[in-house]
C-alpha atoms as a PDB file:
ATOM      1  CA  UNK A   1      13.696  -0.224  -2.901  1.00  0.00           C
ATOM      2  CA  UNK A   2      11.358   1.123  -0.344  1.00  0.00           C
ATOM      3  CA  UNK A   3       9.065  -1.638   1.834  1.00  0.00           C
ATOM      4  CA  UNK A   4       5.720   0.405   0.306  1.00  0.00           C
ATOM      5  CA  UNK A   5       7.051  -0.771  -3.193  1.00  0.00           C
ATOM      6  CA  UNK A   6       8.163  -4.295  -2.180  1.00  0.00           C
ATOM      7  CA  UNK A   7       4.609  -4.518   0.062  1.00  0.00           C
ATOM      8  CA  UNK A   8       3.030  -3.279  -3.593  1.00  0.00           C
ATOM      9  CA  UNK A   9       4.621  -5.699  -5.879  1.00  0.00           C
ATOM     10  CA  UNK A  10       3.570  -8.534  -3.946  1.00  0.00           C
ATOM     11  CA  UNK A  11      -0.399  -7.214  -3.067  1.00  0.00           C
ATOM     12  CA  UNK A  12      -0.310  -6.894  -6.834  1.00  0.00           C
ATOM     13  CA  UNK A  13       1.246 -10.408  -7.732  1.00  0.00           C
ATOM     14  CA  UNK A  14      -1.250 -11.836  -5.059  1.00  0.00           C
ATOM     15  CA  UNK A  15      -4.331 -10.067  -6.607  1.00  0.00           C
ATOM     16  CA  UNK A  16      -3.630 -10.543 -10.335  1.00  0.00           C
ATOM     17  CA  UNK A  17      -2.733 -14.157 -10.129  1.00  0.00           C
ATOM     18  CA  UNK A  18       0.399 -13.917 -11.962  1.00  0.00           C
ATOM     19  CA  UNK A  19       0.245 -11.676 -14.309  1.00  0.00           C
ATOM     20  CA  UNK A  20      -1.119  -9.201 -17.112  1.00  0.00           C
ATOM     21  CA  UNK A  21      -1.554 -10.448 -20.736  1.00  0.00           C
ATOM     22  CA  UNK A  22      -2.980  -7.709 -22.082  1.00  0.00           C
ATOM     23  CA  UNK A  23       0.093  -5.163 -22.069  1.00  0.00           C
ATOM     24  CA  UNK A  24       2.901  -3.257 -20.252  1.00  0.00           C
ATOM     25  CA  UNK A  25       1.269  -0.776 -17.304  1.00  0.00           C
ATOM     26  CA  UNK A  26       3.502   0.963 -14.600  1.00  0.00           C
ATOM     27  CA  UNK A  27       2.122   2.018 -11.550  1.00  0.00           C
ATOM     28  CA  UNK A  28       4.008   5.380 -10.314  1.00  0.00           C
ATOM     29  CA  UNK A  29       2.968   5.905  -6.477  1.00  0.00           C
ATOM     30  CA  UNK A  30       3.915   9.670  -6.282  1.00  0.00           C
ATOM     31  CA  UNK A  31       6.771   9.681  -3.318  1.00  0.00           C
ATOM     32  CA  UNK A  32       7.395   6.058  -3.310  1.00  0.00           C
ATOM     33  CA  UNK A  33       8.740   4.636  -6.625  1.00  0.00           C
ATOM     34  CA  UNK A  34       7.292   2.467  -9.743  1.00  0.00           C
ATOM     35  CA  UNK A  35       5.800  -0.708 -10.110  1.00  0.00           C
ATOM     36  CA  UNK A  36       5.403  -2.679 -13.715  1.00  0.00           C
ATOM     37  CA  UNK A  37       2.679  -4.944 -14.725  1.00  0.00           C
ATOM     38  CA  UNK A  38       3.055  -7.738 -17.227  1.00  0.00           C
ATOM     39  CA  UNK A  39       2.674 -10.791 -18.150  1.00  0.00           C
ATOM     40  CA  UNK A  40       5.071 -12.057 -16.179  1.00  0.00           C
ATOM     41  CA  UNK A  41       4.139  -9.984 -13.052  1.00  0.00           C
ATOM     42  CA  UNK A  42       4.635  -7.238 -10.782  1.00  0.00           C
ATOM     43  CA  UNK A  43       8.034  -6.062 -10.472  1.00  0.00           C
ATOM     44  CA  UNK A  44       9.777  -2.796  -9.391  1.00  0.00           C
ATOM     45  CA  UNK A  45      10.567  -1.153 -12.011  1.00  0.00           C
ATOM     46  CA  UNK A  46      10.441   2.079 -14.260  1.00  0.00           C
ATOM     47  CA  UNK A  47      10.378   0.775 -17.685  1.00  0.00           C
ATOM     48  CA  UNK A  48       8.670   2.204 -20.348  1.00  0.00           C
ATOM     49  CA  UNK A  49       5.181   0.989 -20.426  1.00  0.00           C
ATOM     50  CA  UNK A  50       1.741   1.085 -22.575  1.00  0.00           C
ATOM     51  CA  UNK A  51       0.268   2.904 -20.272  1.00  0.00           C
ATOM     52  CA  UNK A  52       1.213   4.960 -16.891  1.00  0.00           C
ATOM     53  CA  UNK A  53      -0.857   5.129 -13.575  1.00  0.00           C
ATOM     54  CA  UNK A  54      -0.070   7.831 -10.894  1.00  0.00           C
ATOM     55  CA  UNK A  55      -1.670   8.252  -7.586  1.00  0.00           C
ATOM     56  CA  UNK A  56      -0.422   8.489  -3.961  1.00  0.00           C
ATOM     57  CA  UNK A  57       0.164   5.818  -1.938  1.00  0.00           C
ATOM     58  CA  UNK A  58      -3.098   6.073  -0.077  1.00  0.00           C
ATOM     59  CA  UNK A  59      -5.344   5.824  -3.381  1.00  0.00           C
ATOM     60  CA  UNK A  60      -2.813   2.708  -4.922  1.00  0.00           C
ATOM     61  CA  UNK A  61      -3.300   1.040  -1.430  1.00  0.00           C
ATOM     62  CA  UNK A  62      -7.198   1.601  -1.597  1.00  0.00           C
ATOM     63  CA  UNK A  63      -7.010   0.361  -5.028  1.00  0.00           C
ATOM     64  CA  UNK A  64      -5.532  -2.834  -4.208  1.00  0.00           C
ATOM     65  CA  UNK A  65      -7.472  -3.654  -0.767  1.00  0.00           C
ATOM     66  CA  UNK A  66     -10.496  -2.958  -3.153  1.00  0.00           C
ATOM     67  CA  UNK A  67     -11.688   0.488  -1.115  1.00  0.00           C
ATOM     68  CA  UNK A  68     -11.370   2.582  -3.940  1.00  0.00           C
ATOM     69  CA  UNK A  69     -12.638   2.208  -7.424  1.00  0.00           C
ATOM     70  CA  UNK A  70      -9.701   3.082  -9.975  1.00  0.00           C
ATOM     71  CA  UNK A  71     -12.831   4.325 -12.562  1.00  0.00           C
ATOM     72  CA  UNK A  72     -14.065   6.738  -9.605  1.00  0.00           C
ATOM     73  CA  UNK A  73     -10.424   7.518  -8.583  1.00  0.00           C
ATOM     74  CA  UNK A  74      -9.558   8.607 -11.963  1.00  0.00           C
ATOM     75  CA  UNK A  75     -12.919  10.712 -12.539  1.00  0.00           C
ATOM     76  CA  UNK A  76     -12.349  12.287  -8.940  1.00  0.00           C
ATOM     77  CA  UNK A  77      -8.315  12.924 -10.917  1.00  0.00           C
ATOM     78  CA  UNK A  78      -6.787  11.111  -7.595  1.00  0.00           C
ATOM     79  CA  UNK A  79      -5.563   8.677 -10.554  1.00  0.00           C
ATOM     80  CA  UNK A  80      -3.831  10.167 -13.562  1.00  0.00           C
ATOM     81  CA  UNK A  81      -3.860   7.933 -16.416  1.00  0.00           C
ATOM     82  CA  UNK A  82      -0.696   8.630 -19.622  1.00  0.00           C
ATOM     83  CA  UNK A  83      -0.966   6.341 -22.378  1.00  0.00           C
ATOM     84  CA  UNK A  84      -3.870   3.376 -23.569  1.00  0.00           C
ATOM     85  CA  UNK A  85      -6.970   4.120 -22.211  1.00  0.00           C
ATOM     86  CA  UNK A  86      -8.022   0.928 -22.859  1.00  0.00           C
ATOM     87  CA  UNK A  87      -5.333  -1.032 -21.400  1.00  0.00           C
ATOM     88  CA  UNK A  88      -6.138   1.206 -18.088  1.00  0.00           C
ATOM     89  CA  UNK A  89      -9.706   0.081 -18.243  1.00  0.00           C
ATOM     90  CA  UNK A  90      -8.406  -3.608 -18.273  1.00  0.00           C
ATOM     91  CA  UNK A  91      -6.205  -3.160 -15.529  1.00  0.00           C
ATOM     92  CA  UNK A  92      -8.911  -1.287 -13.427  1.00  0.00           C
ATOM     93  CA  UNK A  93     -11.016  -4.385 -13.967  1.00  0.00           C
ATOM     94  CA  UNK A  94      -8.302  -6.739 -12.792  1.00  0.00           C
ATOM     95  CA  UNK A  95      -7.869  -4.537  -9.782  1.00  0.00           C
ATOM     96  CA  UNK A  96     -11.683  -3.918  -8.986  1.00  0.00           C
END
């Protein structure tokens, strides 16, 4: 596992507060690896999930240091979203 995915899962564990209720979402930083979101956490991982998030590693870091919006990141398609819409927008919220 690369350190930007380890550094990842545990920005994401930190900012979420242990985990996501609402669903399964994977985080794919193009380059790097995958990250899934659940309930029970962060983890590296490339399950199958609800919904899929892509985006280079310099958008997912703004993301999570709260620099970048993932609504404007997605309308500006530096975030590709595959799967619940809806589940995104929850996620983005967490994130935000």
């Amino acid at each position: 596992m690369s350190d930007v995915i380890t550094k990842a899962v545990e920005a994401l564990n930190e900012k979420m507060g242990g985990g996501f209720d609402a669903g399964v979402a994977k985080f794919v930083i193009e380059g790097e690896g995958a990250i899934v979101v659940d309930a029970e956490g962060a983890r590296a991982s490339d399950d199958v999930a609800d919904v899929t998030l892509t985006a280079n590693l310099e958008t997912f870091q703004g993301m999570i240091e709260g620099d970048v919006n993932p609504t404007a990141a997605f309308m500006q398609g530096k975030l590709s979203v595959d799967g619940d819409m809806g589940l995104a927008m929850q996620l983005g919220s967490v994130l935000s």
